[in-house]
Each structure stands twice: as C-alpha cells, then as structure tokens.
PDB file of N, CA and C in Angstrom:
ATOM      1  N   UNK A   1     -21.179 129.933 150.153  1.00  0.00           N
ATOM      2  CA  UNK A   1     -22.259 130.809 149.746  1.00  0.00           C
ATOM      3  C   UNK A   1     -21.696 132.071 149.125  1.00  0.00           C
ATOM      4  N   UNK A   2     -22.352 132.633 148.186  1.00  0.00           N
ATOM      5  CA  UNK A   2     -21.899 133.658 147.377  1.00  0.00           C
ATOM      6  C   UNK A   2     -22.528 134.751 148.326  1.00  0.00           C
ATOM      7  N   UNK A   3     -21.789 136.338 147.672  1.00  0.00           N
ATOM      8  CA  UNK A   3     -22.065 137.440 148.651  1.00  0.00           C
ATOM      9  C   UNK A   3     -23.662 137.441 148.284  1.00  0.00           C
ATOM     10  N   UNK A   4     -23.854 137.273 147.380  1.00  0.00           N
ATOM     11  CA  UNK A   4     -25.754 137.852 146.894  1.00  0.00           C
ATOM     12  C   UNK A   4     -26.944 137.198 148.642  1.00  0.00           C
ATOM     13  N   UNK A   5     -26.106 136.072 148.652  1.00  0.00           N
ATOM     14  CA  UNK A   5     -26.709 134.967 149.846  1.00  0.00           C
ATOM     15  C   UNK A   5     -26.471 135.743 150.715  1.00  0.00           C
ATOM     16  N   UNK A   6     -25.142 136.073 151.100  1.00  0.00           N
ATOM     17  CA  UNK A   6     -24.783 136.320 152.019  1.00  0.00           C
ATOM     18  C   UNK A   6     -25.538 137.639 152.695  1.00  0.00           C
ATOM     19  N   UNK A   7     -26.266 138.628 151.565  1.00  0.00           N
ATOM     20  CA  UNK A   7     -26.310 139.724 151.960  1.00  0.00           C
ATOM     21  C   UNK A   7     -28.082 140.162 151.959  1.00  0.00           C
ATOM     22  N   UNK A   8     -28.897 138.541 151.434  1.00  0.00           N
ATOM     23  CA  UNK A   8     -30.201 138.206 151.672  1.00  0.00           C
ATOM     24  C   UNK A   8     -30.271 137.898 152.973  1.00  0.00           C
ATOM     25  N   UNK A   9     -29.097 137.008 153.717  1.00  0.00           N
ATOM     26  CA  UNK A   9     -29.188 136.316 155.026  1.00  0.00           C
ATOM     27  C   UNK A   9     -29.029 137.517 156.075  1.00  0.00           C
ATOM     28  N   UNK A  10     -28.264 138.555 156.133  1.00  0.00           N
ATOM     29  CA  UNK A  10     -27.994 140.070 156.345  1.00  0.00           C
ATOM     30  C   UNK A  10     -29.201 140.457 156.397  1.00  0.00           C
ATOM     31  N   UNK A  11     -29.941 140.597 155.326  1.00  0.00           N
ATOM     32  CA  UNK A  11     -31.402 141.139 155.149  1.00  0.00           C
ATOM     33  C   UNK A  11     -32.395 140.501 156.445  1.00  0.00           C
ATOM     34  N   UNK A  12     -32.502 139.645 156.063  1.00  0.00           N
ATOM     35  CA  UNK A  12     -33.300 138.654 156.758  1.00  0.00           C
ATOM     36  C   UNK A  12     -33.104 138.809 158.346  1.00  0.00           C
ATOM     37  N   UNK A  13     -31.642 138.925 158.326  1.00  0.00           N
ATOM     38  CA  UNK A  13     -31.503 138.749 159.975  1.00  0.00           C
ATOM     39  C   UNK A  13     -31.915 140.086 160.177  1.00  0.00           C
ATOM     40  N   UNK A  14     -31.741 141.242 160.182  1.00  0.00           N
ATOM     41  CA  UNK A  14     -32.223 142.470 160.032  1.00  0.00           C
ATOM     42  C   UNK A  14     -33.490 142.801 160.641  1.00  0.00           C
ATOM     43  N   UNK A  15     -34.413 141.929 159.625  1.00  0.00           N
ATOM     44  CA  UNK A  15     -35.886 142.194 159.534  1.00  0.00           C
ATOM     45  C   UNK A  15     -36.364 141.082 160.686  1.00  0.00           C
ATOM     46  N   UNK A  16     -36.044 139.965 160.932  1.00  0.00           N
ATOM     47  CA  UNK A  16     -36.327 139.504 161.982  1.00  0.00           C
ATOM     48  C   UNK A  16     -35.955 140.169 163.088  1.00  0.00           C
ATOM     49  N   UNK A  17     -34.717 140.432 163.331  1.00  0.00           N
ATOM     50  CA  UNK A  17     -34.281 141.551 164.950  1.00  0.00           C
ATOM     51  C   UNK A  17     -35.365 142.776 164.562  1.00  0.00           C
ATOM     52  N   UNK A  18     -35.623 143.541 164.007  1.00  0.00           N
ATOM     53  CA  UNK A  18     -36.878 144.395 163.964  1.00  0.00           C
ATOM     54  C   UNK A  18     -38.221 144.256 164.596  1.00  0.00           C
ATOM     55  N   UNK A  19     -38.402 142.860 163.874  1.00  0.00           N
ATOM     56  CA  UNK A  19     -39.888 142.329 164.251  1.00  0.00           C
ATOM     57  C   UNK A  19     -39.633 141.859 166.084  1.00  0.00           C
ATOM     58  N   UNK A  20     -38.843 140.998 166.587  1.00  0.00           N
ATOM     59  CA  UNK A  20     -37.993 140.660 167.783  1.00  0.00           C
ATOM     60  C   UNK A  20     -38.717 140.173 168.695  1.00  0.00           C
ATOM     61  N   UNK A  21     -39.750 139.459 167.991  1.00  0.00           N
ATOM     62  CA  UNK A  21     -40.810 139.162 169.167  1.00  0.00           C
ATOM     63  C   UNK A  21     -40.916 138.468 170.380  1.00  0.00           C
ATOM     64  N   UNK A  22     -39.019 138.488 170.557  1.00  0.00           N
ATOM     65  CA  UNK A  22     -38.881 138.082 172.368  1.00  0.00           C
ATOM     66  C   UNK A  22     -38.529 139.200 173.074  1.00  0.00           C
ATOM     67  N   UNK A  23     -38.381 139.915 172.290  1.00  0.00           N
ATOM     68  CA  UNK A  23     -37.541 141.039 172.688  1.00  0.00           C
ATOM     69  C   UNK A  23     -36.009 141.355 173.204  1.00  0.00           C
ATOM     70  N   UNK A  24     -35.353 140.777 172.460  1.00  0.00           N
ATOM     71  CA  UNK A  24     -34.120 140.790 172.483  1.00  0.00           C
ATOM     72  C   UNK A  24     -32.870 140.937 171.183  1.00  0.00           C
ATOM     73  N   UNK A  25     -34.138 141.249 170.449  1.00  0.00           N
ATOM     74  CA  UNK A  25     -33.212 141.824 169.226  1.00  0.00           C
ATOM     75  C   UNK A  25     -31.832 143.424 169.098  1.00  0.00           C
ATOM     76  N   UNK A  26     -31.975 143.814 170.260  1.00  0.00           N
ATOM     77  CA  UNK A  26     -30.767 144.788 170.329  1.00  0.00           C
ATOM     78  C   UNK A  26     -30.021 144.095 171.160  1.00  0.00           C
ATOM     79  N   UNK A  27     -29.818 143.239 171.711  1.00  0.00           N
ATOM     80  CA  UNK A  27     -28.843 142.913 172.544  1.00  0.00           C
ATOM     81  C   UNK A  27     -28.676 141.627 172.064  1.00  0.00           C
ATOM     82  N   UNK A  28     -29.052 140.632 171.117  1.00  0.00           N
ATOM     83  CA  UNK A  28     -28.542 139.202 170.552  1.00  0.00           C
ATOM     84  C   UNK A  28     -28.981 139.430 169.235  1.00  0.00           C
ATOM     85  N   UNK A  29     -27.730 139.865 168.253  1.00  0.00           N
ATOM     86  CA  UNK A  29     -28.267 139.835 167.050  1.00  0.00           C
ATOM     87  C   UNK A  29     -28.470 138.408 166.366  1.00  0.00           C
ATOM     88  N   UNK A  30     -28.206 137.344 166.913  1.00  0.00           N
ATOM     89  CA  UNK A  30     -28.173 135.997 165.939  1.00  0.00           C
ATOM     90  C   UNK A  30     -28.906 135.370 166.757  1.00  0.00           C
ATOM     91  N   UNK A  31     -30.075 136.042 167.484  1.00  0.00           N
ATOM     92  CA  UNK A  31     -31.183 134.727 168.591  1.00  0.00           C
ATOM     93  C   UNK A  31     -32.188 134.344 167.031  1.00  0.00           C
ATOM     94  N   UNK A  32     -32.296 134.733 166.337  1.00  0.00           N
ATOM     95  CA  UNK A  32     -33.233 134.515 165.152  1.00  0.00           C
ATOM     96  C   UNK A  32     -32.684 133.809 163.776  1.00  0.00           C
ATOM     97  N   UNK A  33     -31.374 133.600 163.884  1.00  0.00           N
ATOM     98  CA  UNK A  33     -30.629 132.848 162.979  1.00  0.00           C
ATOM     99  C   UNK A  33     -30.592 131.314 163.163  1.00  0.00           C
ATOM    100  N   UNK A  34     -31.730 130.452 163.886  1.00  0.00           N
ATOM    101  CA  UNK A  34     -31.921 129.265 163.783  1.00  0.00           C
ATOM    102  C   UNK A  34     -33.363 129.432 162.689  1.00  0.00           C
ATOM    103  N   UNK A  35     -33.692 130.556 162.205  1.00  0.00           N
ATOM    104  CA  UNK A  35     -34.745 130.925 161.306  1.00  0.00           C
ATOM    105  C   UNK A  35     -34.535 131.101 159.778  1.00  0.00           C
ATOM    106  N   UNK A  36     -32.999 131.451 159.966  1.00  0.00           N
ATOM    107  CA  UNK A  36     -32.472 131.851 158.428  1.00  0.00           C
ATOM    108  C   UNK A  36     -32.820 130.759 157.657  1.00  0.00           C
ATOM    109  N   UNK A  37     -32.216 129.539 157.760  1.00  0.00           N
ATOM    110  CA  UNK A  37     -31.834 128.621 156.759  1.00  0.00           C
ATOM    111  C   UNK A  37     -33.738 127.956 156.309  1.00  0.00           C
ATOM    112  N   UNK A  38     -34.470 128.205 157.271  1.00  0.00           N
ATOM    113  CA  UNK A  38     -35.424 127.615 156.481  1.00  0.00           C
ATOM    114  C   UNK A  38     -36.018 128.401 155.661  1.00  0.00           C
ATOM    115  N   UNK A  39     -36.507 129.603 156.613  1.00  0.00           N
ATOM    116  CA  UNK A  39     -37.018 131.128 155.592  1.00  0.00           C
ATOM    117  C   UNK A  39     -36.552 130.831 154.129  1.00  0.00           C
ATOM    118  N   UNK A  40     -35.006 130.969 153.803  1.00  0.00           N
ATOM    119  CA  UNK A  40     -34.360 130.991 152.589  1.00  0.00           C
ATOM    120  C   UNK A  40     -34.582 130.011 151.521  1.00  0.00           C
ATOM    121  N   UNK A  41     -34.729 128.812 152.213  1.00  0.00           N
ATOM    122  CA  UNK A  41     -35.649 127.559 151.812  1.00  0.00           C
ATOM    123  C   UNK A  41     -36.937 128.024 151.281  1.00  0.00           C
ATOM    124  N   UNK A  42     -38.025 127.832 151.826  1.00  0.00           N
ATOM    125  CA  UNK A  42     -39.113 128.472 151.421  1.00  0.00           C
ATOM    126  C   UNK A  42     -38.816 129.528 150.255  1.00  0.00           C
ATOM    127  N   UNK A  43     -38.656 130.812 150.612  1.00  0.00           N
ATOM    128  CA  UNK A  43     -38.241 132.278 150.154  1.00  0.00           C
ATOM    129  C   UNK A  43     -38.033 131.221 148.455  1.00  0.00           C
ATOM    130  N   UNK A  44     -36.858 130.702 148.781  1.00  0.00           N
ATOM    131  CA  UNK A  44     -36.266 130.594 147.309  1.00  0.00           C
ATOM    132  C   UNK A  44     -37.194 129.425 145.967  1.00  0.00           C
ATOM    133  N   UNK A  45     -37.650 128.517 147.128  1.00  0.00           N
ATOM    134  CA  UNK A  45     -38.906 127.424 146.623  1.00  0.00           C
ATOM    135  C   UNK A  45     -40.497 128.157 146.436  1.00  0.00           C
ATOM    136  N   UNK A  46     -39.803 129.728 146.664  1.00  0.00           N
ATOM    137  CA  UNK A  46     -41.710 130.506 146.047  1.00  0.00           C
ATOM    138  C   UNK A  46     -42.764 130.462 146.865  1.00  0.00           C
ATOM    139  N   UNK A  47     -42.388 129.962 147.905  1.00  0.00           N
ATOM    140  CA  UNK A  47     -43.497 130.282 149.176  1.00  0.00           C
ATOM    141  C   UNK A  47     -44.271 131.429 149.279  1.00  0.00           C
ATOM    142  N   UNK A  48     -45.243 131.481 149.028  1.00  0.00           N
ATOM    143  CA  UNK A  48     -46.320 132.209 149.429  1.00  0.00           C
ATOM    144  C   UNK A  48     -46.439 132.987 150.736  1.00  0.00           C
ATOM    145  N   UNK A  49     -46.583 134.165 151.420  1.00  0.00           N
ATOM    146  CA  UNK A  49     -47.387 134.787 152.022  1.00  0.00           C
ATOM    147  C   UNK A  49     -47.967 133.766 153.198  1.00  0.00           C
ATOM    148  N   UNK A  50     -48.789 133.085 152.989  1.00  0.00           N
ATOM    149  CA  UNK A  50     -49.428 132.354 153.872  1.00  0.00           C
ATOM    150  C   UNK A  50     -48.522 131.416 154.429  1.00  0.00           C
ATOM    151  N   UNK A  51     -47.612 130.651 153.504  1.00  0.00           N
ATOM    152  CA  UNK A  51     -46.704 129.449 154.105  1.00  0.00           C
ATOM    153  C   UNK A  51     -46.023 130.194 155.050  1.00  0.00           C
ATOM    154  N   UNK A  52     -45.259 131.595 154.750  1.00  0.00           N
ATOM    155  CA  UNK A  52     -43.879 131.632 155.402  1.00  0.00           C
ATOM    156  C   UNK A  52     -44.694 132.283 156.829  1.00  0.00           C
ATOM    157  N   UNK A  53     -45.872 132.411 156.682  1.00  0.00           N
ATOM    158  CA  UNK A  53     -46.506 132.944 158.358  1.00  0.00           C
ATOM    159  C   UNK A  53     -46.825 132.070 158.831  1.00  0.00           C
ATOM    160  N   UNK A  54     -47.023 130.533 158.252  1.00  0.00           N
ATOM    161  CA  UNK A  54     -47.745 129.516 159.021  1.00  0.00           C
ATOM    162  C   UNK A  54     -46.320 129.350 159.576  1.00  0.00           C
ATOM    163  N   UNK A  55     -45.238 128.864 158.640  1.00  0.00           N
ATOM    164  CA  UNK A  55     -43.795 128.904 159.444  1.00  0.00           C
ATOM    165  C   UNK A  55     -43.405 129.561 160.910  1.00  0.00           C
ATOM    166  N   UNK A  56     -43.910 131.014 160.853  1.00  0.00           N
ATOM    167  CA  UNK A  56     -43.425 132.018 161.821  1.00  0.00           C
ATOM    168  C   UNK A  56     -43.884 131.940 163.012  1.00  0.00           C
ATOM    169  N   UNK A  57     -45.460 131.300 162.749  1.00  0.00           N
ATOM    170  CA  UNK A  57     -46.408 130.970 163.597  1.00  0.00           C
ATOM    171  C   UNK A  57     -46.117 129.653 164.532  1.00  0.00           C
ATOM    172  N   UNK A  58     -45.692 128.484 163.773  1.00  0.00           N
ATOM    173  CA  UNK A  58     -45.036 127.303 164.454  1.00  0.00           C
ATOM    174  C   UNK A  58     -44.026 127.685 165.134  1.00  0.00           C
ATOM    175  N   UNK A  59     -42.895 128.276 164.810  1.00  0.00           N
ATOM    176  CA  UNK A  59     -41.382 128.577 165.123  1.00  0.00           C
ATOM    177  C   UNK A  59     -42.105 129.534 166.341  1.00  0.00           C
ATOM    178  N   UNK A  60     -42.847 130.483 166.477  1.00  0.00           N
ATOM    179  CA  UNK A  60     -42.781 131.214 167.567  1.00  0.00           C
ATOM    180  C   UNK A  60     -44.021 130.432 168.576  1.00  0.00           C
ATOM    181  N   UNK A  61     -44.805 129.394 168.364  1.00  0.00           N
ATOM    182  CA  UNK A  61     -45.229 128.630 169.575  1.00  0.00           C
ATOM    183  C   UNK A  61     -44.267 127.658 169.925  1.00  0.00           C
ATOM    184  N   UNK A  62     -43.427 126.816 169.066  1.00  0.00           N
ATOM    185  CA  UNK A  62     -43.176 125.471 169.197  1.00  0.00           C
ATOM    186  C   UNK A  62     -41.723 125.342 169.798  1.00  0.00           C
ATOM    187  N   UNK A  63     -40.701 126.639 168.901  1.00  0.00           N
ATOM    188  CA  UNK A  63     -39.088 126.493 169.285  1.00  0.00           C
ATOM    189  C   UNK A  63     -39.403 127.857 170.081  1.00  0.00           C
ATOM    190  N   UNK A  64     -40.164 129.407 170.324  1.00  0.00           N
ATOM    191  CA  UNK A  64     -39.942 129.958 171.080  1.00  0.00           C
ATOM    192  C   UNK A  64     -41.067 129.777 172.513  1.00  0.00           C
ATOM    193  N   UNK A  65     -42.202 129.037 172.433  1.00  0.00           N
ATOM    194  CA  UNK A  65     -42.540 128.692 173.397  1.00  0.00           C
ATOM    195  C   UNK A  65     -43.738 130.369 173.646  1.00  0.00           C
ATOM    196  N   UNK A  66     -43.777 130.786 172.515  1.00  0.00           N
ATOM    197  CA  UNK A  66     -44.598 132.216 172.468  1.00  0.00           C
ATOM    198  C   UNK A  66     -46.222 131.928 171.878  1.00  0.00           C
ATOM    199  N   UNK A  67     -47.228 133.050 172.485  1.00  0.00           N
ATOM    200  CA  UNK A  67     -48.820 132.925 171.418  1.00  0.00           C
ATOM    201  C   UNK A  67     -48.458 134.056 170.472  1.00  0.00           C
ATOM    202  N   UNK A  68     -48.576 133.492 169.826  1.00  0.00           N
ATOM    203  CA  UNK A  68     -48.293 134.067 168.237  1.00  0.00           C
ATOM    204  C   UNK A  68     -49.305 135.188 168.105  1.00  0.00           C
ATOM    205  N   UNK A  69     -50.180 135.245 169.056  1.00  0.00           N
ATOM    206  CA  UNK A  69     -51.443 136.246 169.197  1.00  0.00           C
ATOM    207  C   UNK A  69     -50.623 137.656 169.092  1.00  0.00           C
ATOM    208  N   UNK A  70     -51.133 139.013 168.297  1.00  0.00           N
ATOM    209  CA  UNK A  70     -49.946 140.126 169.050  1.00  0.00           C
ATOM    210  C   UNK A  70     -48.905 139.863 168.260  1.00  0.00           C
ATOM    211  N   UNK A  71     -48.321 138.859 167.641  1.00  0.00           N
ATOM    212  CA  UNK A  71     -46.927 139.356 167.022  1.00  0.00           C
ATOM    213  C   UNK A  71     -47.147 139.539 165.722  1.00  0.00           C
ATOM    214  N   UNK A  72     -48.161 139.042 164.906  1.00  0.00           N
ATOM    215  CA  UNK A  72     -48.475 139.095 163.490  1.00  0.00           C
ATOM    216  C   UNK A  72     -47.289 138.457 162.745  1.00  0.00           C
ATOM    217  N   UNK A  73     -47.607 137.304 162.604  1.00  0.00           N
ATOM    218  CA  UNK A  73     -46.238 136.612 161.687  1.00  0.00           C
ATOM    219  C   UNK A  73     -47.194 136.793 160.309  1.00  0.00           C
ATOM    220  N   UNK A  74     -48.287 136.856 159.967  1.00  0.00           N
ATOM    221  CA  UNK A  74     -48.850 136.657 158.531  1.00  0.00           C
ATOM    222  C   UNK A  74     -48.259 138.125 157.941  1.00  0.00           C
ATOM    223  N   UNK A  75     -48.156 139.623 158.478  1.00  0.00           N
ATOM    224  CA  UNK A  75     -47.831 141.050 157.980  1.00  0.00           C
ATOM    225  C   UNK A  75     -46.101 140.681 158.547  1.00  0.00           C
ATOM    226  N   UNK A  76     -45.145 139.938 159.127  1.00  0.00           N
ATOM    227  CA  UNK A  76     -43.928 139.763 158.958  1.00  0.00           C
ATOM    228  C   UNK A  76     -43.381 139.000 157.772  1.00  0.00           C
ATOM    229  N   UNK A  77     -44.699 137.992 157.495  1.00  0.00           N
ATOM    230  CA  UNK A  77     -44.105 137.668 156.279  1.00  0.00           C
ATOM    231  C   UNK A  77     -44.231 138.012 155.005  1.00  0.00           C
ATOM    232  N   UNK A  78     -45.151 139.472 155.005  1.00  0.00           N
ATOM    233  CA  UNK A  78     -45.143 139.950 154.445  1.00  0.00           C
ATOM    234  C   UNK A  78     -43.800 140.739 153.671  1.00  0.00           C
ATOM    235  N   UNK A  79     -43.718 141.154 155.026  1.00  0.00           N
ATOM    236  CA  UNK A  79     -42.097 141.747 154.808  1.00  0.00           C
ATOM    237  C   UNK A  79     -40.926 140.916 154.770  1.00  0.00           C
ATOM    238  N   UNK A  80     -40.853 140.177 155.111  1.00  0.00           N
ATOM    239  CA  UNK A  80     -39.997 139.074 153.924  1.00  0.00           C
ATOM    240  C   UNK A  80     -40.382 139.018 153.012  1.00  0.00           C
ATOM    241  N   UNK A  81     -40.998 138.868 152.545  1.00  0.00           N
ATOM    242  CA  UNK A  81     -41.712 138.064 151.195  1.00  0.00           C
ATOM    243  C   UNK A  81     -40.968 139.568 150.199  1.00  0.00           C
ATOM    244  N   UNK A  82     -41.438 140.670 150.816  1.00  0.00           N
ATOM    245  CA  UNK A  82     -41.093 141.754 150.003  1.00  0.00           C
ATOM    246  C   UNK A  82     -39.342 142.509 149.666  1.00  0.00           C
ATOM    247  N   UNK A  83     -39.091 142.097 151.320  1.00  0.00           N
ATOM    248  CA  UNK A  83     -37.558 142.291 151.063  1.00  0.00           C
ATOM    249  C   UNK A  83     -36.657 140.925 149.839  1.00  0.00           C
ATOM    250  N   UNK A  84     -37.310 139.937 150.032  1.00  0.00           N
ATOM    251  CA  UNK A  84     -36.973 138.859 149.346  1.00  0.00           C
ATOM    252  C   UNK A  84     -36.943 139.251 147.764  1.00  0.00           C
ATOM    253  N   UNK A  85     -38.096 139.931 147.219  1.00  0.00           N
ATOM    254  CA  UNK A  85     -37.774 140.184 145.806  1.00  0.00           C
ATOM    255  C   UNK A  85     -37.239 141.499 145.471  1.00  0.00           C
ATOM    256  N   UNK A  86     -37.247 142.558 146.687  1.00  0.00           N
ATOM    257  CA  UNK A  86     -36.546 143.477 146.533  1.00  0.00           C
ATOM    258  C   UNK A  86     -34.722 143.544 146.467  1.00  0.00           C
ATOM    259  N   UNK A  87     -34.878 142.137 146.989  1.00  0.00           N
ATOM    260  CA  UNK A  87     -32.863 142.068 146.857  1.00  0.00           C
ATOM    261  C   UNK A  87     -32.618 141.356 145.481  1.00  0.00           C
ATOM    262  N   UNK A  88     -33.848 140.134 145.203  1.00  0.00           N
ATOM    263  CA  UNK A  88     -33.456 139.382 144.153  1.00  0.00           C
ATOM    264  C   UNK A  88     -33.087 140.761 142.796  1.00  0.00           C
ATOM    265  N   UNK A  89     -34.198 141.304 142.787  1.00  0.00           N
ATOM    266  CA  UNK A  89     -34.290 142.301 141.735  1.00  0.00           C
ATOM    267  C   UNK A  89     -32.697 143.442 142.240  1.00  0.00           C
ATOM    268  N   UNK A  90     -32.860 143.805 142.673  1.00  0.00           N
ATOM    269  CA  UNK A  90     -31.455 144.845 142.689  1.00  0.00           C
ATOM    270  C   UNK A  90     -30.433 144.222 143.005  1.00  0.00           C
ATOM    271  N   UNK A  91     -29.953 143.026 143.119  1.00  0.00           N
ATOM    272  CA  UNK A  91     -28.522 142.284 142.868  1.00  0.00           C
ATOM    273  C   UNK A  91     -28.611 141.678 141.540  1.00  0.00           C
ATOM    274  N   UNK A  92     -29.675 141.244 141.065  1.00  0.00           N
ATOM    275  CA  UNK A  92     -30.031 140.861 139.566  1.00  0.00           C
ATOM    276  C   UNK A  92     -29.735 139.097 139.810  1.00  0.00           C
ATOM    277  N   UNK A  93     -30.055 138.172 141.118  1.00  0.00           N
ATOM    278  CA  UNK A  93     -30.013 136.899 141.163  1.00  0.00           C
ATOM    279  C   UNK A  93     -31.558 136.625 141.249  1.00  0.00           C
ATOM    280  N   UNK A  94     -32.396 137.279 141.111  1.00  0.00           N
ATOM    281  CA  UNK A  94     -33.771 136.604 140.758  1.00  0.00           C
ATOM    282  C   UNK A  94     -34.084 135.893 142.484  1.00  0.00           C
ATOM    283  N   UNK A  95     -35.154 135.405 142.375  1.00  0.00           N
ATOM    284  CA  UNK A  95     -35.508 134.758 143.746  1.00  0.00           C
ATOM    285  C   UNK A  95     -35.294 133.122 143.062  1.00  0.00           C
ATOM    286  N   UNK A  96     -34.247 133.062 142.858  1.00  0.00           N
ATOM    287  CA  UNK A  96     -34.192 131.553 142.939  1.00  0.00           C
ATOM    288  C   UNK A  96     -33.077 130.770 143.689  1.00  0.00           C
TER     289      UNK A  96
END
C-alpha cells in the first residue's frame, strides 16, 4: 500500500477511536481496525452516506454485540464520508 492509503487508514482509525462506541478507544487503538478494510472498500466504490451507516449499524449489533440506538452511525458516517474526500482532495489521489 502506498503512503496516500496508508495515511487514509491513519485517518480512519482516528475517527473511529473518537466516535469509540465501546469505549475503549484511548486505551486500544486498533479495537476498530477489523473496520478499516471494508470502510475503504465502500469509501473508495462511492458509497453513499446511507450505505456506510447501514455498515456501522450491522458491525456495531452483529461483530460488537451493541444497540446501535445512542451511537449514531448514520452522522459517523458522515464523518467519514467527509474526511474521505477531504484527504482524497489534499493528497491529490481523488477518492478512488
């Protein structure tokens, strides 16, 4: 993977430990990195807003065993969605 990847996946992990909706994002920075590789998937295949929260929404009932009630994955994926073209555009690799 090139640094541009490398430093979207950086991003990403970032903004997920922020959001941390087990609460353990200061003390395990990579509990949310079984999340990267699909996000980036999506992210890069143009996913919409709605997909990458229906995503967030499965992943936090199904692999974290959480009610998605209270965590707002549809306004988290917002903020992906936004950090996503904010890196494409200022590294100059586009969201593809």
């Amino acid at each position: 993977m090139g640094s541009g990847t490398d430093v979207t996946e950086n991003d990403l992990r970032n903004l997920l430990n922020e959001w941390d909706p087990i609460g353990v994002g200061d003390d395990v920075q990579d509990e949310y990195d079984c999340m990267l590789a699909p996000l980036l998937q999506r992210l890069r295949g143009g996913a919409d807003q709605a997909e990458i929260g229906e995503f967030l929404r499965y992943e936090l009932e199904d692999h974290f065993g959480l009610d998605p009630l209270g965590l707002r994955p549809d306004a988290m994926a917002g903020r992906l969605i936004a950090r996503w073209t904010s890196v494409g555009r200022a590294d100059g690799a586009g969201c593809v």
